[in-house]
Protein backbone atom coordinates (compact mmCIF):
# COMPACT_ATOMS: atom_id res chain seq x y z
CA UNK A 1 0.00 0.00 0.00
CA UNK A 2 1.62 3.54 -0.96
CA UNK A 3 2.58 5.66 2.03
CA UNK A 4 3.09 8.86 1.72
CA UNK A 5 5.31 11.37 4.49
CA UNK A 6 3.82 13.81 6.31
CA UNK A 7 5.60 18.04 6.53
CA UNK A 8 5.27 19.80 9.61
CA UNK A 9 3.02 21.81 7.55
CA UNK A 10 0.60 19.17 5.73
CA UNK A 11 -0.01 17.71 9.24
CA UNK A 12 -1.24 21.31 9.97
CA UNK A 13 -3.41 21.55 7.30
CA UNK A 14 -4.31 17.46 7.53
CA UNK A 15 -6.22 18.20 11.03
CA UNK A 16 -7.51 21.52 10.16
CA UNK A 17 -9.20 19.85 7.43
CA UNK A 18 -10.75 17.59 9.65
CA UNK A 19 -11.68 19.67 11.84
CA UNK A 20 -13.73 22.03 10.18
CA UNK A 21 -17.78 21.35 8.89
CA UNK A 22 -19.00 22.88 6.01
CA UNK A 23 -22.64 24.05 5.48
CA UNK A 24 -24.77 22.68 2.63
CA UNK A 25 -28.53 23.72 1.25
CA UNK A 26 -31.26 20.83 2.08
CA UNK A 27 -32.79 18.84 -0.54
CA UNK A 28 -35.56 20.73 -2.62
CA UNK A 29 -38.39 21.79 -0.22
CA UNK A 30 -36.72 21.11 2.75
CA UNK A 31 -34.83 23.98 4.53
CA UNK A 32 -33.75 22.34 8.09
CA UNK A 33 -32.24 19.06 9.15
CA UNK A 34 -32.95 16.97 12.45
CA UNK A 35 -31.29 14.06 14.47
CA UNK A 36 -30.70 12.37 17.45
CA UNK A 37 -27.39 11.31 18.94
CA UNK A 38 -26.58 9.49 21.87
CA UNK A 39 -22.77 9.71 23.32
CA UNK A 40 -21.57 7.25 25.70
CA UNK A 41 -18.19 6.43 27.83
CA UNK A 42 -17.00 2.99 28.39
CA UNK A 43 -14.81 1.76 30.54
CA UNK A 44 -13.45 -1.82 30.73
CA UNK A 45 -14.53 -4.67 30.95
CA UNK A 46 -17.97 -3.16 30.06
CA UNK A 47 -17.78 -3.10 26.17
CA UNK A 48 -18.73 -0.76 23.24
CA UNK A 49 -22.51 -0.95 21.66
CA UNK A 50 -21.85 -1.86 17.92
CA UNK A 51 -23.22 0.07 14.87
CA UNK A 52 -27.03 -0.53 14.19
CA UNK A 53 -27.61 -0.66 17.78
CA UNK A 54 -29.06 3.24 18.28
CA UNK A 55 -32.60 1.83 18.37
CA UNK A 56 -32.12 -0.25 21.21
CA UNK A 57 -30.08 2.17 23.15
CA UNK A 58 -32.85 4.96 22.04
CA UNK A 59 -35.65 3.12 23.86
CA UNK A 60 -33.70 2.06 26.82
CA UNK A 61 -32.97 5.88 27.72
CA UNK A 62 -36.28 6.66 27.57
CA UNK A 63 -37.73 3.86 29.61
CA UNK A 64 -35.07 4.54 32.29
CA UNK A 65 -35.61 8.41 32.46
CA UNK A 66 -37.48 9.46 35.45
CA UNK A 67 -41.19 10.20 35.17
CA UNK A 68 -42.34 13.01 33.51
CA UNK A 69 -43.55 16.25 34.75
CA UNK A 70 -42.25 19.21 36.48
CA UNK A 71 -40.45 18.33 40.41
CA UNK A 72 -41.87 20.54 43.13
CA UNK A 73 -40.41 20.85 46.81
CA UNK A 74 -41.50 19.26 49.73
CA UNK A 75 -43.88 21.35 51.57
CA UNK A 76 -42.13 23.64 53.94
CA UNK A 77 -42.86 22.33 57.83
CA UNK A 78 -43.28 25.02 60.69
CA UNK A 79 -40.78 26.82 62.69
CA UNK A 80 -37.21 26.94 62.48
CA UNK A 81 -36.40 23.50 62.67
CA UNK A 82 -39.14 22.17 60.49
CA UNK A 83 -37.50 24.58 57.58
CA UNK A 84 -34.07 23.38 58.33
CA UNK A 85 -35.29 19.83 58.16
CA UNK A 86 -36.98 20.65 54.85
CA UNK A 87 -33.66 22.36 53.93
CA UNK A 88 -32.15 19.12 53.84
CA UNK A 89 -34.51 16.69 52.65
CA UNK A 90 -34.59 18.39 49.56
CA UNK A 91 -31.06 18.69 49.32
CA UNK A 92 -30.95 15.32 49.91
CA UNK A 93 -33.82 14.72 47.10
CA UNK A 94 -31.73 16.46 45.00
CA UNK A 95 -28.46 14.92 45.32
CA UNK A 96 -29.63 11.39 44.88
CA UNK A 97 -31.30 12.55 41.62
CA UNK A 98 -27.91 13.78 40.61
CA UNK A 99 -26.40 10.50 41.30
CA UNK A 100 -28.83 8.50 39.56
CA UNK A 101 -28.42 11.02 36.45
CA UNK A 102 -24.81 10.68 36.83
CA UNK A 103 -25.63 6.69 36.91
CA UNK A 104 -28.23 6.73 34.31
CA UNK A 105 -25.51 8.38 31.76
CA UNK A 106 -22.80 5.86 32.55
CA UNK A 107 -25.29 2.86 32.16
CA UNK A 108 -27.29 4.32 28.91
CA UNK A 109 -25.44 7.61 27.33
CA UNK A 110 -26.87 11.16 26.93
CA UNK A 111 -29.88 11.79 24.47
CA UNK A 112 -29.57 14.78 22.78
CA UNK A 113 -31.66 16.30 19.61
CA UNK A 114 -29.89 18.73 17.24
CA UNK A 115 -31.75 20.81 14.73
CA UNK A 116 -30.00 23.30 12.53
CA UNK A 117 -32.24 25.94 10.61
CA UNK A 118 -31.04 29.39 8.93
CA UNK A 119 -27.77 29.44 10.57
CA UNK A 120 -29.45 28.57 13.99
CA UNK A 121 -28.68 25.72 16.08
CA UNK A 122 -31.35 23.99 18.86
CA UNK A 123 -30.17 21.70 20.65
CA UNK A 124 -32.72 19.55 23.42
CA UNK A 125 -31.99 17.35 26.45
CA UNK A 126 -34.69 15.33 25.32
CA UNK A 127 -34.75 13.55 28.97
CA UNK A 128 -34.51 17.21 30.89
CA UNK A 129 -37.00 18.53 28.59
CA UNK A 130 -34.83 21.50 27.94
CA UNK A 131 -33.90 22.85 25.28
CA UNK A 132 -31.32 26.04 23.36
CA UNK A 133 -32.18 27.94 20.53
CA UNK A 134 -28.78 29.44 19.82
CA UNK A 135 -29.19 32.43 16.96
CA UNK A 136 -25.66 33.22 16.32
CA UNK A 137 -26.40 36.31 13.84
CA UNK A 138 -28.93 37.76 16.51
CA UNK A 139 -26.16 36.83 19.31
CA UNK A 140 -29.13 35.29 21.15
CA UNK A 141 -29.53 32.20 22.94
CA UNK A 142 -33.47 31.12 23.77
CA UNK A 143 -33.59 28.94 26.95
CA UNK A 144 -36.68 26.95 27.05
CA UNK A 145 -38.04 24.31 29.56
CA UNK A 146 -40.51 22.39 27.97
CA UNK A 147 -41.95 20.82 30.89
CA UNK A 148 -42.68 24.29 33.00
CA UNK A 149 -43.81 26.26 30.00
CA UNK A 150 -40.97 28.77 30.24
CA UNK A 151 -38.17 30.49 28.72
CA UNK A 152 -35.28 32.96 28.66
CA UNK A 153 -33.24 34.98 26.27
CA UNK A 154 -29.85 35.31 26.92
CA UNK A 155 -28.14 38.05 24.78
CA UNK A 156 -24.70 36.30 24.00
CA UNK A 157 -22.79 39.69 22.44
CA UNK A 158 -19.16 39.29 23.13
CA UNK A 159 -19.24 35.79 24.56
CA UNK A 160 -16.47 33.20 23.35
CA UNK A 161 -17.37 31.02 21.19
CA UNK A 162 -16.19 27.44 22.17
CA UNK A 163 -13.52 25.22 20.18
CA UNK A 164 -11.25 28.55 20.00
CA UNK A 165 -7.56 28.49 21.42
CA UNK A 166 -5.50 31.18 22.51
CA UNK A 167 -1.68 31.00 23.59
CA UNK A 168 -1.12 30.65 27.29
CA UNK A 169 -0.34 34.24 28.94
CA UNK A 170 3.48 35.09 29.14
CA UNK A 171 2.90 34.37 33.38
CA UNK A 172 1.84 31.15 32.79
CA UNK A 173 3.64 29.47 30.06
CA UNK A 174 6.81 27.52 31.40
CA UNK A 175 9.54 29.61 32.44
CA UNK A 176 13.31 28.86 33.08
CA UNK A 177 13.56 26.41 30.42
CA UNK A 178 15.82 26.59 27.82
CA UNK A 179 14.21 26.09 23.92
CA UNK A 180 14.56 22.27 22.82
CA UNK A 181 14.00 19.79 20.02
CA UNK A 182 11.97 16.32 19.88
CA UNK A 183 11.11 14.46 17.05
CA UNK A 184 7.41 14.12 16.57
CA UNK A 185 7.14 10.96 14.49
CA UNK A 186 3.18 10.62 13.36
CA UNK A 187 1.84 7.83 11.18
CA UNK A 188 -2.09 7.13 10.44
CA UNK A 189 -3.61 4.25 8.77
CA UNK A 190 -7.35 3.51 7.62
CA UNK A 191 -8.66 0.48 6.86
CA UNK A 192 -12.11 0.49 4.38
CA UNK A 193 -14.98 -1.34 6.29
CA UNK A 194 -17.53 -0.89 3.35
CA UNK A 195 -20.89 -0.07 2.92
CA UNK A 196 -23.56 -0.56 5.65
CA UNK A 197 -26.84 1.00 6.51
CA UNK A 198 -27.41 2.32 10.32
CA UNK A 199 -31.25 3.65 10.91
CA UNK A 200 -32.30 3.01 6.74
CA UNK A 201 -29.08 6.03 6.63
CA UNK A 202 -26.86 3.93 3.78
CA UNK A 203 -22.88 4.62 5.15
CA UNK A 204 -19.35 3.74 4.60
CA UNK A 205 -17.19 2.74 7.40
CA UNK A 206 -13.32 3.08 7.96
CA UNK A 207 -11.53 2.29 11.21
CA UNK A 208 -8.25 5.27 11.52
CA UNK A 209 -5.86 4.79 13.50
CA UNK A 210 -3.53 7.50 14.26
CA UNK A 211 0.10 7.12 16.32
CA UNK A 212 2.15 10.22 17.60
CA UNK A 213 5.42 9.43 19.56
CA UNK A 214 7.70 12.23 20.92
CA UNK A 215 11.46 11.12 21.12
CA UNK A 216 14.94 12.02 21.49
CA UNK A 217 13.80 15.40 23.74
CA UNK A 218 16.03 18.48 24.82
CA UNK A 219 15.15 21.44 26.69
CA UNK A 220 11.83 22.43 27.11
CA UNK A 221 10.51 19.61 24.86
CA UNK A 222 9.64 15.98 26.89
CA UNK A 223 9.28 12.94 25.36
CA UNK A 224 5.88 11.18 25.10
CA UNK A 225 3.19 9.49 23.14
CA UNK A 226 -0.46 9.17 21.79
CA UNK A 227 -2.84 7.15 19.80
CA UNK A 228 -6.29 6.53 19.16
CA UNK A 229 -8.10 4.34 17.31
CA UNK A 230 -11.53 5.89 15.42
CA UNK A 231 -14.68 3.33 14.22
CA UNK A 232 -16.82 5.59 12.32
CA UNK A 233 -19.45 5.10 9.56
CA UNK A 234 -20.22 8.31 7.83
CA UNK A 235 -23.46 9.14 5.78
CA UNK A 236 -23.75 11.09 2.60
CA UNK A 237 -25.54 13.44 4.75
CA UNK A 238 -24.11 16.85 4.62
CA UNK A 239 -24.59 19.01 8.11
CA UNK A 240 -24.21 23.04 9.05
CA UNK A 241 -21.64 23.58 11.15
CA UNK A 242 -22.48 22.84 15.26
CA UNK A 243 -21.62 26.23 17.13
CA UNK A 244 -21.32 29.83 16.48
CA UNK A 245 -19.09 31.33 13.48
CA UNK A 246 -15.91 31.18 15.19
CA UNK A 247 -13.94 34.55 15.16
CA UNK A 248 -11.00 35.56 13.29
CA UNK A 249 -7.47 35.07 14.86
CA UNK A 250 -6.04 31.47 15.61
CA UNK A 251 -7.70 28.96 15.08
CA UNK A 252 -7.79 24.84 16.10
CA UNK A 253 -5.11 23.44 17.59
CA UNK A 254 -2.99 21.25 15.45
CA UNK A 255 -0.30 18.43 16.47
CA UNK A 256 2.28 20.97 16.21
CA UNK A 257 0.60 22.64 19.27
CA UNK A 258 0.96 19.62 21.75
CA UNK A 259 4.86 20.09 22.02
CA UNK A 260 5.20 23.50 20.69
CA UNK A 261 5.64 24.92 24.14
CA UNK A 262 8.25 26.87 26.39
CA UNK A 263 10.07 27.52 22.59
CA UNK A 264 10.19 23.21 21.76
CA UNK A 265 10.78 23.23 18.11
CA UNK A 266 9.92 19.66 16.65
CA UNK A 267 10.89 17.84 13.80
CA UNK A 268 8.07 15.99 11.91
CA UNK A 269 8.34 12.49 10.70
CA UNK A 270 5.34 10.39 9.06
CA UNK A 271 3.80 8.57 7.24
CA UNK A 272 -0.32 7.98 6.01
CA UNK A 273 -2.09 4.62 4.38
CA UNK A 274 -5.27 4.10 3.25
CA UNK A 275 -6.89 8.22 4.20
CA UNK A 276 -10.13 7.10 3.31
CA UNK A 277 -11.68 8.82 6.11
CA UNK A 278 -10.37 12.24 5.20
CA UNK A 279 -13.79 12.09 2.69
CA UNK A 280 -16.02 12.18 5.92
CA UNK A 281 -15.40 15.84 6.41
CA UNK A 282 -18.48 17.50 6.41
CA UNK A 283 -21.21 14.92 6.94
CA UNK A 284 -22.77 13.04 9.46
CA UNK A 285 -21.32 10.33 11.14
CA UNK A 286 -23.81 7.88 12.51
CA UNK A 287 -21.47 5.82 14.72
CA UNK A 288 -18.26 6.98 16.18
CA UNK A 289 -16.01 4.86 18.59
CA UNK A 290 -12.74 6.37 19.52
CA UNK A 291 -10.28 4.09 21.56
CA UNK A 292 -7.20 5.13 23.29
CA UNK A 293 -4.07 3.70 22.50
CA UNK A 294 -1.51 4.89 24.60
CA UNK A 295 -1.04 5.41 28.52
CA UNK A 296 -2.10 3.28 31.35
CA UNK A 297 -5.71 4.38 29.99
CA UNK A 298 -4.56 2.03 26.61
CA UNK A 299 -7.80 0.11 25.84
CA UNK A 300 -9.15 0.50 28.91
CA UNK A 301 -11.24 4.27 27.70
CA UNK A 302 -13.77 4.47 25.01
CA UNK A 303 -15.98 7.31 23.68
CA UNK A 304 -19.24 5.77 21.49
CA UNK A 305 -21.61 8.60 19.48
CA UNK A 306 -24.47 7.12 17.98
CA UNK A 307 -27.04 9.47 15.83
CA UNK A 308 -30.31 8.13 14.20
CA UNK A 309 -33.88 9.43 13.89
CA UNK A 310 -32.72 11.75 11.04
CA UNK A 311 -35.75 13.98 9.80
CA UNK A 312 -35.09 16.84 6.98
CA UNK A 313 -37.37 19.55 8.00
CA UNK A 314 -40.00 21.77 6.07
CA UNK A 315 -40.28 25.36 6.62
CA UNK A 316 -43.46 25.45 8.52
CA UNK A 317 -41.38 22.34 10.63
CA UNK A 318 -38.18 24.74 11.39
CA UNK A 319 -39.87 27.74 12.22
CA UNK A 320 -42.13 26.43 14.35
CA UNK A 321 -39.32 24.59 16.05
CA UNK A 322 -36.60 27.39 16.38
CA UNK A 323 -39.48 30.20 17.50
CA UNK A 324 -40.68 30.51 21.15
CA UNK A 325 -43.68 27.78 21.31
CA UNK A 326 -47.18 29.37 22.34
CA UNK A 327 -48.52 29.94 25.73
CA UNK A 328 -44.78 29.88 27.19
CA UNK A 329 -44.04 32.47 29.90
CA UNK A 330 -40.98 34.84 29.99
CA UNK A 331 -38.28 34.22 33.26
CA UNK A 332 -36.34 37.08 34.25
């Protein structure tokens, strides 16, 4: 298989490339696009949920969410001591309900919905009932709780838009070290998996593996290493980008980054086979299953995202959705 080597600056612009989602119209008459996604951690021994199995973990989420309807508090008792009692119970109540969600997210994942409409983005805790309606042109953000009938705007002018890095402030970067050298020796393979369809979504799969090892260090460089392993099966499916416009100045983070510190000046080595899942920039991914490689954490760490329920949306359909739904009552 042909390899190919990797500069210091085509590994830049390999993981920028990655990194960033392009926006794409809808197919004729529809203007919006809706899924679901669960993301999961697994730790050994448990094991990973294979592709095709968002259905199953779907249902079990919502038959082990709690019942539905808004909480109240436990009615107040008399006196000062009655009050501090009540005090606690419900702060009691509250953490054990923390702990089971805690417990219920290790056991099942997290259910969230993602809409994307006109540059907007919604995003619901379909368990919470809670949902954000984030209108980055507006710089607004439209809290709702769907089970108390309520919501909030939140004017978002001048907040930071996440995903963005920014160099370390002169007072805390490393001082006293002299500038060193390391050679930063990455190598990535993919291996095709072929065609399969996940939720009647028809995808092509690729497992990546990528390998970065840090060697031969001096100065303010250290030796080191990483790897992951990525499972993905990617859809045709093209989606808007997931957060805000990001603003101009530096950008992602690149390789480079992780031992470009306290003036380390690496030399890159490298090498790439296979690349087959450079094509999946831009659309949806409807299983993901990242496994680290390196570390006493090797094999024993896994991250599994699993998206179905896709539904293009008409415009009637995305306005309704990104708009503030009738009879709901303004919070301060």
């Amino acid at each position: 298989m042909r390899k190919r080597s990797i500069t210091a600056a085509g590994m830049c612009f390999f993981v920028l490339a990655v990194s960033i989602v392009a926006a794409t119209a809808a197919p004729p008459k529809y203007v919006g696009l809706q899924y679901d996604e669960i993301g999961r951690m697994v730790l050994a021994p448990a094991t990973a949920p294979p592709p095709g199995s968002f259905a199953d973990a779907y249902q079990k989420i919502l038959a082990d969410a709690p019942s539905a309807g808004p909480s109240t508090p436990a009615p107040r008792r008399g006196g000062l001591f009655g009050g501090l009692m009540s005090s606690i119970t419900n702060a009691s109540a509250q953490a054990e309900e923390a702990g089971n969600q805690m417990q219920r997210a290790i056991n099942d994942g997290t259910l969230t919905r993602l809409a994307y409409y006109n540059g907007w983005v919604r995003t619901d805790n379909v368990v919470a009932k809670t949902a954000v309606i984030d209108k980055c042109a507006q710089h607004q953000a439209i809290q709702l709780d769907l089970a108390r009938k309520t919501y909030k705007i939140v004017d978002t002018t001048g907040g930071a838009a996440p995903c963005v890095t920014t160099p370390l402030p002169m007072g805390q970067q490393r001082v006293n070290e002299a500038p060193g050298t390391v050679d930063l020796t990455v190598t990535s393979k993919s291996v095709n998996l072929g065609a399969k369809t996940l939720q009647g979504i028809p995808t092509h799969g690729s497992t990546d593996t990528t390998q970065m090892a840090m060697t031969n260090a001096t100065g303010s460089c250290s030796n080191g290493s990483f790897g992951a392993e990525n499972e993905r099966y990617v859809s045709n499916i093209t989606v808007p980008r997931r957060m805000c416009p990001l603003p101009s100045g530096r950008g992602t983070a690149t390789p480079v980054d992780m031992v470009v510190q306290g003036g380390c000046k690496p030399t890159m080595h490298g090498s790439a086979s296979g690349m087959y899942w450079m094509n999946s920039n831009g659309k949806l991914e409807m299983y993901n299953r990242m496994t680290m490689l390196s570390g006493e954490s090797s094999g024993q760490f896994q991250s599994v995202t699993q998206r179905g329920n896709v539904v293009w949306l008409t415009k009637p359909q995305a306005d309704a959705l990104f708009s503030i739904p009738p009879g709901f009552t303004q919070e301060q």
